[in-house]
Protein backbone atom coordinates (compact mmCIF):
# COMPACT_ATOMS: atom_id res chain seq x y z
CA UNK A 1 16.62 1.34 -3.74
CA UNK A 2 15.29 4.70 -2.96
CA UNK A 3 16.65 6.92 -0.01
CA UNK A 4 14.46 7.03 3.25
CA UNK A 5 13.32 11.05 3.24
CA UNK A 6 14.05 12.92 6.10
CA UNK A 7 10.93 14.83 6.07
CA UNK A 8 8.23 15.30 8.86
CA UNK A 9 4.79 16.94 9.51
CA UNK A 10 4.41 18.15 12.71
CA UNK A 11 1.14 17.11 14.95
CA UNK A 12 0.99 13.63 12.13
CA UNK A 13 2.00 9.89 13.44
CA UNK A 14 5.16 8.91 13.13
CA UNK A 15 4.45 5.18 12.71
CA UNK A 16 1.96 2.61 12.48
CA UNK A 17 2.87 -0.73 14.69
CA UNK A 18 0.73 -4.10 14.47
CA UNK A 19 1.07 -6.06 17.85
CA UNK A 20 0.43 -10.07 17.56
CA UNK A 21 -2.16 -9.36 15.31
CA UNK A 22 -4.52 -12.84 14.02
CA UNK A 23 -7.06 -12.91 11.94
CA UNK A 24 -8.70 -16.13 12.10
CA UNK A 25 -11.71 -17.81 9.84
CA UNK A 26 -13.61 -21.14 11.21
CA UNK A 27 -9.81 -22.48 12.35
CA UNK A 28 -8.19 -21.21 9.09
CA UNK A 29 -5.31 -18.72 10.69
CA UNK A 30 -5.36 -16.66 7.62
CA UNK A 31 -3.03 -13.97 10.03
CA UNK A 32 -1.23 -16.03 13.02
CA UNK A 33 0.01 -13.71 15.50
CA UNK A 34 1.92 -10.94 12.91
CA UNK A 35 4.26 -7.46 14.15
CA UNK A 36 4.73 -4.86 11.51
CA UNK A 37 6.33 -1.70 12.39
CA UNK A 38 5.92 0.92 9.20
CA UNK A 39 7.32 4.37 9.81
CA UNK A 40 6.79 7.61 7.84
CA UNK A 41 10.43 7.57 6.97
CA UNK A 42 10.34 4.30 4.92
CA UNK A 43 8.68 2.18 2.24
CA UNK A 44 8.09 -1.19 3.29
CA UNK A 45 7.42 -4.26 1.12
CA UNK A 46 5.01 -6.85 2.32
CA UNK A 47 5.64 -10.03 -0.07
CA UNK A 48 4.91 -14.08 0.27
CA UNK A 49 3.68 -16.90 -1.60
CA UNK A 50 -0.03 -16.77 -2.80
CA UNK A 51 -2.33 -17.50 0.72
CA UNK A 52 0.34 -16.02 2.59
CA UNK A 53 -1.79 -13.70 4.65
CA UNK A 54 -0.44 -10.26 2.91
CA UNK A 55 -4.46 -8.93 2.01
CA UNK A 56 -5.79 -9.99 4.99
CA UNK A 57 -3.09 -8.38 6.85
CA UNK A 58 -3.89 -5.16 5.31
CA UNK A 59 -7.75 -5.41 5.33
CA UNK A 60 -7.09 -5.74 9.10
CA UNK A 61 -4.74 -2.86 9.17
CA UNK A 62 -7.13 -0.90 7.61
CA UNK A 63 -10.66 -1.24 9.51
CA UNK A 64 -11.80 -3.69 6.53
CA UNK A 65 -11.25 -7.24 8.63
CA UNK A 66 -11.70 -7.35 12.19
CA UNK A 67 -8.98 -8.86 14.44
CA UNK A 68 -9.29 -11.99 15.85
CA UNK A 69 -6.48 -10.88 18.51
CA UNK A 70 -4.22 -7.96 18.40
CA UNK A 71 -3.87 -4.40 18.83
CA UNK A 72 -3.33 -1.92 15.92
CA UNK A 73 -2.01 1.56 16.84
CA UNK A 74 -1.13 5.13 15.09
CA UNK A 75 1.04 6.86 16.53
CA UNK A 76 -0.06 6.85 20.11
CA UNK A 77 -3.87 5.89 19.50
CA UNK A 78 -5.00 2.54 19.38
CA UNK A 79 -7.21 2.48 16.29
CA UNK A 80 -7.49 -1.58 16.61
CA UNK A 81 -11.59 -1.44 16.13
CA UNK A 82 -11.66 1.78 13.94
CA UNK A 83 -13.51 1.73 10.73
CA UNK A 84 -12.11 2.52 7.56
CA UNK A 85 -13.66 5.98 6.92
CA UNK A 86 -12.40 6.56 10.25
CA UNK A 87 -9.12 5.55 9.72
CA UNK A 88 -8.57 7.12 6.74
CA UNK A 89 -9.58 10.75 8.26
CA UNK A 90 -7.05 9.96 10.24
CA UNK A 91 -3.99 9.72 7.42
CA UNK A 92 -4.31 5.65 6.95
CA UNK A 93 -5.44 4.86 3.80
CA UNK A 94 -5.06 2.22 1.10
CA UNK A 95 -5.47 0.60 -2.26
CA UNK A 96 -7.28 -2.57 -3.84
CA UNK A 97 -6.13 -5.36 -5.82
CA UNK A 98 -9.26 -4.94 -8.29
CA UNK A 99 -9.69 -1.39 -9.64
CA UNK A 100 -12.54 -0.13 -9.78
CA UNK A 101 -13.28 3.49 -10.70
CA UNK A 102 -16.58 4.82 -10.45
CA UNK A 103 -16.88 4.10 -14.32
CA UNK A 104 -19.55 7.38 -15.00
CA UNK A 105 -17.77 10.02 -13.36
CA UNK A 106 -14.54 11.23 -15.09
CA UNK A 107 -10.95 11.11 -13.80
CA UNK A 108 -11.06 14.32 -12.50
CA UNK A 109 -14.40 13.52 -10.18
CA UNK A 110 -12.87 10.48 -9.10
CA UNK A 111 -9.94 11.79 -7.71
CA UNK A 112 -12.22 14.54 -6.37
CA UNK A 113 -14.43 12.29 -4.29
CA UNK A 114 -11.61 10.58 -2.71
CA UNK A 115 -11.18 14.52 -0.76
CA UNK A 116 -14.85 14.77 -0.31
CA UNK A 117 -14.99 11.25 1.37
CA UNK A 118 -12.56 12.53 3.99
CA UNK A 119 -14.25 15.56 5.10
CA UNK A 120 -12.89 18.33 2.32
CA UNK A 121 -15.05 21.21 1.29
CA UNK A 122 -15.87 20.13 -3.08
CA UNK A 123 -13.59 23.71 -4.09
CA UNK A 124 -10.83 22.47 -1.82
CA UNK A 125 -11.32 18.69 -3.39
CA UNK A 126 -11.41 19.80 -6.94
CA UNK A 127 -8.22 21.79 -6.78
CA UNK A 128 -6.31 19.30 -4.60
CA UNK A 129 -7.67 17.02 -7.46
CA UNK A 130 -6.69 19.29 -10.36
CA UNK A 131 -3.05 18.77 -8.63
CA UNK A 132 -3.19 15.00 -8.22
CA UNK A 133 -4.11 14.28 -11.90
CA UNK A 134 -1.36 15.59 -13.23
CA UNK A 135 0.94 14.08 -10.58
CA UNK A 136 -0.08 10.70 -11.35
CA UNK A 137 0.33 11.31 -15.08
CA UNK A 138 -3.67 11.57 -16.04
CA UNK A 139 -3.80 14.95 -16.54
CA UNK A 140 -4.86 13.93 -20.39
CA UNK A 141 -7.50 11.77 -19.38
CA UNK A 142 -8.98 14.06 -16.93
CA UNK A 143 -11.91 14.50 -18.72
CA UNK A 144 -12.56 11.20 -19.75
CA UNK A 145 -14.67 8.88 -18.13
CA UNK A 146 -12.58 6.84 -15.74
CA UNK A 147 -14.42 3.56 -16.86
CA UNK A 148 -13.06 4.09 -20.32
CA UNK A 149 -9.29 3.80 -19.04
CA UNK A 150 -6.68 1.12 -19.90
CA UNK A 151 -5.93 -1.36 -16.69
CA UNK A 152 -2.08 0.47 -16.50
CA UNK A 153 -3.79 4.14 -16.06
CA UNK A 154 -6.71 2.40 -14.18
CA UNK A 155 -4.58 1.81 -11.29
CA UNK A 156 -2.84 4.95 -11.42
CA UNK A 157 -6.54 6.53 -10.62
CA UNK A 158 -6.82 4.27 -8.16
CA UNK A 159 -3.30 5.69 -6.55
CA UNK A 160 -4.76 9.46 -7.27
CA UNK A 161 -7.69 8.44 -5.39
CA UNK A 162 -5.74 7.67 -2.28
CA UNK A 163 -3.49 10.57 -2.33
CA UNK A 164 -6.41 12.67 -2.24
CA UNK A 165 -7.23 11.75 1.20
CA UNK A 166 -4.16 13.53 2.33
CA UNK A 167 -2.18 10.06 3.71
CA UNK A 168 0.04 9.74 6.08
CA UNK A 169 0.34 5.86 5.00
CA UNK A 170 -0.70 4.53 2.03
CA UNK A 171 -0.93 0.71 1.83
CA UNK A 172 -1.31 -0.30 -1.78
CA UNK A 173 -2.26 -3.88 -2.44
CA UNK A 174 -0.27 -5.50 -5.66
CA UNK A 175 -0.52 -1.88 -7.48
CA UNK A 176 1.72 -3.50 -10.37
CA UNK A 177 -0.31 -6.43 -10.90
CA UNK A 178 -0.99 -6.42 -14.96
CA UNK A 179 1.17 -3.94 -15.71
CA UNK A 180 4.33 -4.41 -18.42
CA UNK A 181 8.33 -3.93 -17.49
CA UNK A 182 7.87 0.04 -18.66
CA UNK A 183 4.74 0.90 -16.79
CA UNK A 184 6.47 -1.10 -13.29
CA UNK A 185 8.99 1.59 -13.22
CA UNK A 186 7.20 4.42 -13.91
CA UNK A 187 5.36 3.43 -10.81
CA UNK A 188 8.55 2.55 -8.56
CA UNK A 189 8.80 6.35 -9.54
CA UNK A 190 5.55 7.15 -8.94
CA UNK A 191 5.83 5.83 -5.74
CA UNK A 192 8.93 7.26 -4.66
CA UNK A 193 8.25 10.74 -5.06
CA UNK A 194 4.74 10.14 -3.06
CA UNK A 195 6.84 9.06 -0.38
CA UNK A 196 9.54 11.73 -0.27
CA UNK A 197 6.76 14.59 -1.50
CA UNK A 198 4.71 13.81 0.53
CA UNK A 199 6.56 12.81 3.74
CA UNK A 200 4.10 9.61 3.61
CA UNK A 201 4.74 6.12 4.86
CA UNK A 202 4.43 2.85 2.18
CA UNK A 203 3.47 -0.46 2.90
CA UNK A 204 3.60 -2.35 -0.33
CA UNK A 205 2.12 -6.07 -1.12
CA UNK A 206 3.52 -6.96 -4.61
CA UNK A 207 4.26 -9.91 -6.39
CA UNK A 208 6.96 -8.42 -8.63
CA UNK A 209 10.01 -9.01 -6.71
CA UNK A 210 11.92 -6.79 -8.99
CA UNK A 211 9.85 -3.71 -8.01
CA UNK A 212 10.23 -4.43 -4.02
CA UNK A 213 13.65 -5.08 -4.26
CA UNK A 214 14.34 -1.73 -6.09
CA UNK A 215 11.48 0.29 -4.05
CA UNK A 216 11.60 -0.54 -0.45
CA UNK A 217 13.67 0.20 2.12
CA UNK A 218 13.01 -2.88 4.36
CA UNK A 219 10.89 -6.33 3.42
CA UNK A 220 8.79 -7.91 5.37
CA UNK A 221 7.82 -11.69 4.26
CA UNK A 222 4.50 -13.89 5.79
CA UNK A 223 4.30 -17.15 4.73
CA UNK A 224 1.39 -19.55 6.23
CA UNK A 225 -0.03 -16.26 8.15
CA UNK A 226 3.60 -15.25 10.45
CA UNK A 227 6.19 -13.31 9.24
CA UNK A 228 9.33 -15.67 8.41
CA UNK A 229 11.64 -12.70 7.40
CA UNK A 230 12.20 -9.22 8.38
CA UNK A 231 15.27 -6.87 6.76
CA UNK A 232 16.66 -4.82 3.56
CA UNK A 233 16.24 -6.03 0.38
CA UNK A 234 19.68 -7.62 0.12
CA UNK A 235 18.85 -9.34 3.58
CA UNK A 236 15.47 -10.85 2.76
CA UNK A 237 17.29 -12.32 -0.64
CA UNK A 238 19.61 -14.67 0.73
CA UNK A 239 17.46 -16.03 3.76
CA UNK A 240 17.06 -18.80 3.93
CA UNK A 241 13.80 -19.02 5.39
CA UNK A 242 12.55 -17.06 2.17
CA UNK A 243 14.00 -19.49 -0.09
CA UNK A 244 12.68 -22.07 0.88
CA UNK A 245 8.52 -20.56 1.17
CA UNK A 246 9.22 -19.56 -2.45
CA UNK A 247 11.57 -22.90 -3.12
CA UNK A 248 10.04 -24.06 -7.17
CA UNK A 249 8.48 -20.96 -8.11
CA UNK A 250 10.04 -17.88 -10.55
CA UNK A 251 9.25 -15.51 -7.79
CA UNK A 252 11.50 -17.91 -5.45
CA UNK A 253 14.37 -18.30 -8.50
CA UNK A 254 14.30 -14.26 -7.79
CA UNK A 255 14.38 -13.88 -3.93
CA UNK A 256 17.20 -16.50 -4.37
CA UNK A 257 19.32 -14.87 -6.53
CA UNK A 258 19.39 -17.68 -9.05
């Protein structure tokens, strides 16, 4: 498990706190009334059984669902019915589960945009971009036309894309999904250095229990939309609550120790 950094930006939010948020659809409570407390000084997993709530959680977190009830706030500003553009001017930004690059521009322009789109002059975006493609390991491919990329470097773009918006949280939705044993940890340190670098809050949703339990500082488990489970890593493992959600499943066989 990584280290919490000490680090801290003066004038940024210091946290970003979800109060009995729900996110209801025609009577299905996809989100039933969640907390989440994620502070700049931590990464935070977000994990459950498939339907759990985890995306919808996040959409809602970040401008792309609106609440049903609940009040989202950053820092000291309630940003509950702020759009996403909005929000991530503001430092909150996040990832997709599907990647997908604008396939016609190159790496380089991709990574650029992501500065443009929150308000940064195109020299300023191309050299903060020039700086984030080698951070995230594409400097190679910079060039190259991002729709030509393999799925494992795919997602890194996607990662370069949101650290050019300058984050002060970064939610990244199942960033290891179809990627192999090798390229999992070269994102745990990929992600780790973002967050001590860069002073920057994680929220993590991953189904690869390994990675969570070796990232995050604290876990935080939904399970029918509520959260069943808050603590570290070695807390979250033996609860019982947690066992049983993921009770016949690998994933549970892992959160159980067994």
């Amino acid at each position: 498990m990584i280290a919490p950094t000490s680090s801290s930006r003066s004038g940024t939010p210091e946290r970003l706190e979800a109060r009995d948020v729900r996110v209801h659809f025609s009577g299905v409570k996809a989100v039933d009334g969640v907390d989440l407390d994620l502070r700049r000084d931590e990464v935070m997993g977000l994990i459950g059984p498939n339907g759990a709530g985890k995306t919808t959680l996040v959409n809602a977190l970040t401008g792309f669902q609106r609440l049903t009830t609940g009040t989202i706030t950053l820092g000291a500003e309630v940003v509950t019915t702020a759009s996403p553009q909005a929000l991530a001017r503001k430092g909150l930004t996040r990832t997709f589960q599907a990647v997908r690059p604008f396939a016609e521009l190159t790496v380089l322009e991709n990574i650029e945009l992501g500065a443009v789109g929150t308000g940064s002059r195109r020299r300023a975006a191309r050299a903060a971009a020039a700086t984030i493609v080698e951070r995230v390991g594409l400097a190679e491919m910079a060039s190259s036309l991002a729709g030509n990329l393999p799925h494992g470097l795919a997602r890194r773009l996607s990662i370069g894309r949101a650290l050019a918006t300058a984050p002060n949280f970064l939610l990244l939705d199942e960033p290891a999904a179809g990627l192999n044993e090798a390229e999992s940890d070269e994102l745990v340190e990929l992600i780790s250095s973002i967050h001590s670098e860069d002073g920057c809050g994680v929220l993590v949703i991953e189904h690869d229990v390994r990675l969570i339990m070796r990232l995050c500082h604290r876990i935080q488990v939904l399970d029918y939309g509520k959260t069943i489970a808050v603590g570290t890593p070695t807390e979250v493992q033996s609860d019982a609550a947690v066992i049983t959600a993921y009770l016949g499943t690998k994933r549970g066989r892992h959160v159980a120790g067994s």
